[in-house]
N, C-alpha and C. Protein backbone atom coordinates (compact mmCIF):
# COMPACT_ATOMS: atom_id res chain seq x y z
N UNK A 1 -26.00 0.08 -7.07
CA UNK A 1 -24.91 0.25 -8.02
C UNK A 1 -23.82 1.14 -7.45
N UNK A 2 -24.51 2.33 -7.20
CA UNK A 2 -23.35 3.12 -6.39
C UNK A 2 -21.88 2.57 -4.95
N UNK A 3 -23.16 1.45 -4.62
CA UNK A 3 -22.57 0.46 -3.62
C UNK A 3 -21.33 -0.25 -4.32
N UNK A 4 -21.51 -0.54 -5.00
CA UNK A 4 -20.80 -1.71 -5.91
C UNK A 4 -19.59 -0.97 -6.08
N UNK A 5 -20.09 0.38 -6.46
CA UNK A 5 -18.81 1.25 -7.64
C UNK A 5 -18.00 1.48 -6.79
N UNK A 6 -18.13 1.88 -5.63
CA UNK A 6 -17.22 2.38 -3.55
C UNK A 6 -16.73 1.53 -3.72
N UNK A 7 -17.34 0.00 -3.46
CA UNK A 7 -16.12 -0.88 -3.11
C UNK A 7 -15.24 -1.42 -3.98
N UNK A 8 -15.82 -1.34 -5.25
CA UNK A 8 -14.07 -1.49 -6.23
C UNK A 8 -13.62 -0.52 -6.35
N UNK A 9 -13.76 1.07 -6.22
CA UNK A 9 -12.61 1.41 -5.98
C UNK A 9 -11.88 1.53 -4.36
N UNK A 10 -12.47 1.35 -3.53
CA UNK A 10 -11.92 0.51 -2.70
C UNK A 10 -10.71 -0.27 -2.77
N UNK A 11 -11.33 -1.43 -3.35
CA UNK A 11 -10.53 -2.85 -3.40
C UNK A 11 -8.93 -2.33 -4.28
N UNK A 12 -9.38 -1.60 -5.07
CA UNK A 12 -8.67 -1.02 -5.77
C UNK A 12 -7.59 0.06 -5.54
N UNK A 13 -8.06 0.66 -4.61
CA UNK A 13 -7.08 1.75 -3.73
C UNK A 13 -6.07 0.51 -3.12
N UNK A 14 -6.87 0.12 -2.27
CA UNK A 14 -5.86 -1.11 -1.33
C UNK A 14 -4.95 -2.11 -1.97
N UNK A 15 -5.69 -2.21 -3.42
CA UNK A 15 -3.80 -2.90 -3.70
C UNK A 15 -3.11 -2.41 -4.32
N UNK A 16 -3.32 -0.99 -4.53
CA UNK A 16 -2.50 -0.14 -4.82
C UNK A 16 -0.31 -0.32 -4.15
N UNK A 17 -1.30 -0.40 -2.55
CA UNK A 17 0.43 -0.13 -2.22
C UNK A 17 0.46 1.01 -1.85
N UNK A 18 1.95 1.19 -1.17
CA UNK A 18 2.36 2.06 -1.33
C UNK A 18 2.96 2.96 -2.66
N UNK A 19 2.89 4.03 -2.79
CA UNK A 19 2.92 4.76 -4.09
C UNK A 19 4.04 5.88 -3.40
N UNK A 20 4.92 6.07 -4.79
CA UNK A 20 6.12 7.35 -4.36
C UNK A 20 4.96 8.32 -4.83
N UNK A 21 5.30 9.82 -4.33
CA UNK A 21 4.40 10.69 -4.81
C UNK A 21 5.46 10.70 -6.48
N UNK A 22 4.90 11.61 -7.08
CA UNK A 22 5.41 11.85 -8.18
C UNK A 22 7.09 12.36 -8.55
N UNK A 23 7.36 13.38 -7.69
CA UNK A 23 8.79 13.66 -7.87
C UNK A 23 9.80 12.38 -7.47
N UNK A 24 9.32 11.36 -7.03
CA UNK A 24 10.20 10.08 -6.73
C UNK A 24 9.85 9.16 -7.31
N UNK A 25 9.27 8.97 -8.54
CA UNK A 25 9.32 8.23 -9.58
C UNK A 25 9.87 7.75 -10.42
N UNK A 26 10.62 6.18 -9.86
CA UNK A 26 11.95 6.10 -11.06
C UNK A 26 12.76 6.24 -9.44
N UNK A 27 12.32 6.34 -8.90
CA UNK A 27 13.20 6.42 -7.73
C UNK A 27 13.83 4.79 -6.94
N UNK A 28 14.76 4.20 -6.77
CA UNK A 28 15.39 3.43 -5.65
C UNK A 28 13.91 2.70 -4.84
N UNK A 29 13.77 2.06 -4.38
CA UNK A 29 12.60 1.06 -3.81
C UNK A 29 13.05 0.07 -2.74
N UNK A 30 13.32 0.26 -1.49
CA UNK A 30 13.72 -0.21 -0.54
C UNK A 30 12.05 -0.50 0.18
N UNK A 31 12.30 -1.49 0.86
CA UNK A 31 11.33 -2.56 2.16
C UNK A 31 12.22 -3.18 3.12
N UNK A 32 10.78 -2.83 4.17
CA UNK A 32 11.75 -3.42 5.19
C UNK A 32 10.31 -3.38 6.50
N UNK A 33 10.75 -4.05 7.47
CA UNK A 33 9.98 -3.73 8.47
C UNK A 33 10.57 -4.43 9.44
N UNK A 34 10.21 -3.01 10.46
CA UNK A 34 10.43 -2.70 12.00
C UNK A 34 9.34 -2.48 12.95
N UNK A 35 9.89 -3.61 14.13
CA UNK A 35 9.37 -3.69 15.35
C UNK A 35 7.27 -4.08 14.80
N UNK A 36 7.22 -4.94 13.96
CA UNK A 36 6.50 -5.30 13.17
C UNK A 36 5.27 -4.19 12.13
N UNK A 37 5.97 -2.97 11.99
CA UNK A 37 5.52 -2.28 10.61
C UNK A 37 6.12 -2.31 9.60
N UNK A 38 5.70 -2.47 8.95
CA UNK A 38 5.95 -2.18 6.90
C UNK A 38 6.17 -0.97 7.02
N UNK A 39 7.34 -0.85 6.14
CA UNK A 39 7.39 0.84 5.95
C UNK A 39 8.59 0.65 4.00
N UNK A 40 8.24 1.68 3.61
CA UNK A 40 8.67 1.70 2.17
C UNK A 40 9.52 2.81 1.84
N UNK A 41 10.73 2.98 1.20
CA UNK A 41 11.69 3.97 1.52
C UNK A 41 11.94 4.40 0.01
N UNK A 42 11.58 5.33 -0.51
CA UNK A 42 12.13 5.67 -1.69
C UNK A 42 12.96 6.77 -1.72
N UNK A 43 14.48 6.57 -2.70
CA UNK A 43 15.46 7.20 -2.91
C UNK A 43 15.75 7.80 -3.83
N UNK A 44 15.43 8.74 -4.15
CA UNK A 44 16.02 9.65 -5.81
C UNK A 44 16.81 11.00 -5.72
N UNK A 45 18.24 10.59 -5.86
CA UNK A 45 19.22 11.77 -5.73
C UNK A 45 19.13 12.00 -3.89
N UNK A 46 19.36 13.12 -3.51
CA UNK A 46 19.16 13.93 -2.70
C UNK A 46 18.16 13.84 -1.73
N UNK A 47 17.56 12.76 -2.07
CA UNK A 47 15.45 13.31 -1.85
C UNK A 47 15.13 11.79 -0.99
N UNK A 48 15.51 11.48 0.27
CA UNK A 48 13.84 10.13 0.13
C UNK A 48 12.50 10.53 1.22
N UNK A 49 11.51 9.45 0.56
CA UNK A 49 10.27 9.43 0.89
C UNK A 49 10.34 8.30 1.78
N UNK A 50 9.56 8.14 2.79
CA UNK A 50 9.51 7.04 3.62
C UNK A 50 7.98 6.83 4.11
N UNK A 51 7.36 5.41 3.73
CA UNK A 51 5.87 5.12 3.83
C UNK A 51 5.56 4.35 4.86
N UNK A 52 4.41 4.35 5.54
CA UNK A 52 3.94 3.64 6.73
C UNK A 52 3.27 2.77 6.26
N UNK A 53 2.93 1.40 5.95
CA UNK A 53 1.96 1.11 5.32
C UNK A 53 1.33 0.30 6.31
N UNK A 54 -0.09 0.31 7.13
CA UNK A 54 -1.02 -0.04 7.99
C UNK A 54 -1.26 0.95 8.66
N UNK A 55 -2.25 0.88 9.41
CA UNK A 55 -2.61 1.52 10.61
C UNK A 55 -1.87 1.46 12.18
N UNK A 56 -2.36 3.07 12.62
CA UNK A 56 -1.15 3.11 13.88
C UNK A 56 -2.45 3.56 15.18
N UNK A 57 -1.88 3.42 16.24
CA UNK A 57 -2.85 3.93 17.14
C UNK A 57 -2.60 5.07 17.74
N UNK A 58 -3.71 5.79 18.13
CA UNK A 58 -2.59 7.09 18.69
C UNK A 58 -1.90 7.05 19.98
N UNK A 59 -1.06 7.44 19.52
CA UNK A 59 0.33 7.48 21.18
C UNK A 59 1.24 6.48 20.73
N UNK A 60 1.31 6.17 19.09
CA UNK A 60 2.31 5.24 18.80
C UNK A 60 3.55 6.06 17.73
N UNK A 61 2.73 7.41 17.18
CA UNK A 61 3.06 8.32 16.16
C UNK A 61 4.57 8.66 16.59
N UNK A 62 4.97 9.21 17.69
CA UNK A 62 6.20 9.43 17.44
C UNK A 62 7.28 8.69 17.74
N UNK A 63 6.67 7.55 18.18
CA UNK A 63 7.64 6.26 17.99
C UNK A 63 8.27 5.89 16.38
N UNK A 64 6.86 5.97 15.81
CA UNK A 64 6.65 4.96 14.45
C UNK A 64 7.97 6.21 13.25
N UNK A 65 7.58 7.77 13.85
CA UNK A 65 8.30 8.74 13.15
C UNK A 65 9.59 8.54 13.41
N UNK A 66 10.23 8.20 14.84
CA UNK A 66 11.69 8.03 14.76
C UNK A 66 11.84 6.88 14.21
N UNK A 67 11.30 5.86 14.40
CA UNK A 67 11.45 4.11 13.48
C UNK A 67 11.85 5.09 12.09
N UNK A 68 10.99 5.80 11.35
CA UNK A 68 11.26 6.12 10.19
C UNK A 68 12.31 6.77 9.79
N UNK A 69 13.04 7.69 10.63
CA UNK A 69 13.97 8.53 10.00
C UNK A 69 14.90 7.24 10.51
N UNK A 70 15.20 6.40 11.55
CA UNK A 70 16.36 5.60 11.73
C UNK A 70 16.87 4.69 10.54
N UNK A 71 15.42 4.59 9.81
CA UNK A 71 15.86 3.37 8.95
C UNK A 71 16.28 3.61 7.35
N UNK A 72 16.27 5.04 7.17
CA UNK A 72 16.72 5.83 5.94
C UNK A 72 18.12 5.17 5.85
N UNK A 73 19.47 5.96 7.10
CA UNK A 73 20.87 5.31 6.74
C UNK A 73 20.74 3.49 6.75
N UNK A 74 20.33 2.80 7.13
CA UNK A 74 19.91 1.54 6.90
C UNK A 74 19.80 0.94 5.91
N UNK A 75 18.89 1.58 5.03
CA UNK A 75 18.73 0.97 3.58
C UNK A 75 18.89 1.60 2.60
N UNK A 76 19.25 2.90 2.67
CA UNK A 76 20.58 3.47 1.63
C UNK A 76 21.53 4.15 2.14
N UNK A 77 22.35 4.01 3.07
CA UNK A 77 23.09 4.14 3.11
C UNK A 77 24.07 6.04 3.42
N UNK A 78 22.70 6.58 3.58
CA UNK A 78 22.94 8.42 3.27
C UNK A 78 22.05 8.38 4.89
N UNK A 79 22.44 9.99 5.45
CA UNK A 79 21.72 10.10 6.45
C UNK A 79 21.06 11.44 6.15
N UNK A 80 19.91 11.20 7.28
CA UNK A 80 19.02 12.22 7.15
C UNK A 80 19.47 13.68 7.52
N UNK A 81 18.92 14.73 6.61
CA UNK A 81 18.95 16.29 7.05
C UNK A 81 18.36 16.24 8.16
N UNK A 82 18.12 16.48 9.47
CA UNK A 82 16.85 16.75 10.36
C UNK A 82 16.25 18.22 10.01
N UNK A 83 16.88 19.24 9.40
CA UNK A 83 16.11 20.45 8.99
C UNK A 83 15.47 20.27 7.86
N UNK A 84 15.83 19.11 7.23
CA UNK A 84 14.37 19.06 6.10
C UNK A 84 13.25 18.06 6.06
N UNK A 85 13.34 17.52 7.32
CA UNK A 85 12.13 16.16 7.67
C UNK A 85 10.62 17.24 7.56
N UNK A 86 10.02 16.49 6.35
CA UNK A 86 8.57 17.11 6.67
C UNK A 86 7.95 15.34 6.13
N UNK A 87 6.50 15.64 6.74
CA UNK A 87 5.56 14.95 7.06
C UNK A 87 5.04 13.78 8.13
N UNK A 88 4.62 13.23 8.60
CA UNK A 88 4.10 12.79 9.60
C UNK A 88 4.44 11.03 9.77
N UNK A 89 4.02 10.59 10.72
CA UNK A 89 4.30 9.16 10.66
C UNK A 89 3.49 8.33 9.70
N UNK A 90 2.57 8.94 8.35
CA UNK A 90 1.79 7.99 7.49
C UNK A 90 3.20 8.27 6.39
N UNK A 91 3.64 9.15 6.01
CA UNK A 91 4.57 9.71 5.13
C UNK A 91 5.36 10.48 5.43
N UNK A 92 7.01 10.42 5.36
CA UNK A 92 7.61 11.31 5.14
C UNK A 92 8.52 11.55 4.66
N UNK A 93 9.40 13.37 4.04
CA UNK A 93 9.97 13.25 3.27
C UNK A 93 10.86 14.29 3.85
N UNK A 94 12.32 13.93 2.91
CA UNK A 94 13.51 14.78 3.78
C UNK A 94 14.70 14.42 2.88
N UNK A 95 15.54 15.83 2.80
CA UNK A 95 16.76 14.95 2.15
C UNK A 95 17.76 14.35 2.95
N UNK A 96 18.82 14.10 2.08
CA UNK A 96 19.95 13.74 2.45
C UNK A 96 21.06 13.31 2.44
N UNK A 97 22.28 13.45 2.98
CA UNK A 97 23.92 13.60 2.41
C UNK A 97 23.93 11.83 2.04
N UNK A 98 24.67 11.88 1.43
CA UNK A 98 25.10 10.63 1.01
C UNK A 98 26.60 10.65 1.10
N UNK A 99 27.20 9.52 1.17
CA UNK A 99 29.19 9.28 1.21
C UNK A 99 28.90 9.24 -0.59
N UNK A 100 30.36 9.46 -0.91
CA UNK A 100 30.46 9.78 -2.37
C UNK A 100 30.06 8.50 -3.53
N UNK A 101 30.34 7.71 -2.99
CA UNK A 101 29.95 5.93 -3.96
C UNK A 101 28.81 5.80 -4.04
N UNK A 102 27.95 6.52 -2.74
CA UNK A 102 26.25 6.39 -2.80
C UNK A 102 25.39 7.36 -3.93
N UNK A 103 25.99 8.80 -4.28
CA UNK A 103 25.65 9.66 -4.57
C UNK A 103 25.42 9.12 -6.66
């Protein structure tokens, strides 16, 4: 039984998706993928989140991290702070300026 109960929530995690954490909820919902990863970009105000979604190998991480901050001005249009990039190539988050029509 215990067996059973793991793998639906399992099955259940996995079609989850990608998920904004909570403060980006209600947030903008951009997709896209580069150099063949999925990655998920959420925008709210000031603030986006950017998601890796699959697995990476190691020695691919800081490739996959610049893929991520490049593709922020891309699909909205604002560019990244580089003094506020935090988190890693599974997730990360950072603000950033926007031109005035974007804001």
């Amino acid at each position: 039984m215990d067996r059973l109960l793991t793998l639906m929530l399992m099955l259940f995690c996995a079609a989850c998706g990608a998920q904004p954490a909570p403060l980006m909820l209600g947030g903008a919902r951009h997709e896209t993928t580069v150099d063949g990863r999925d990655y998920v970009v959420y925008r709210k105000g000031n603030r986006v989140e950017v998601i890796r979604r699959g697995w990476a190998a190691p020695g691919e991480h800081a490739r996959i991290r610049a893929a991520m901050i490049e593709i922020v001005p891309w699909l909205t249009g604002c560019d990244v702070l580089p003094s506020s990039i935090a988190g890693d190539s599974g997730e990360m988050r950072a603000r950033v300026t926007c031109p005035e029509e974007r804001r």
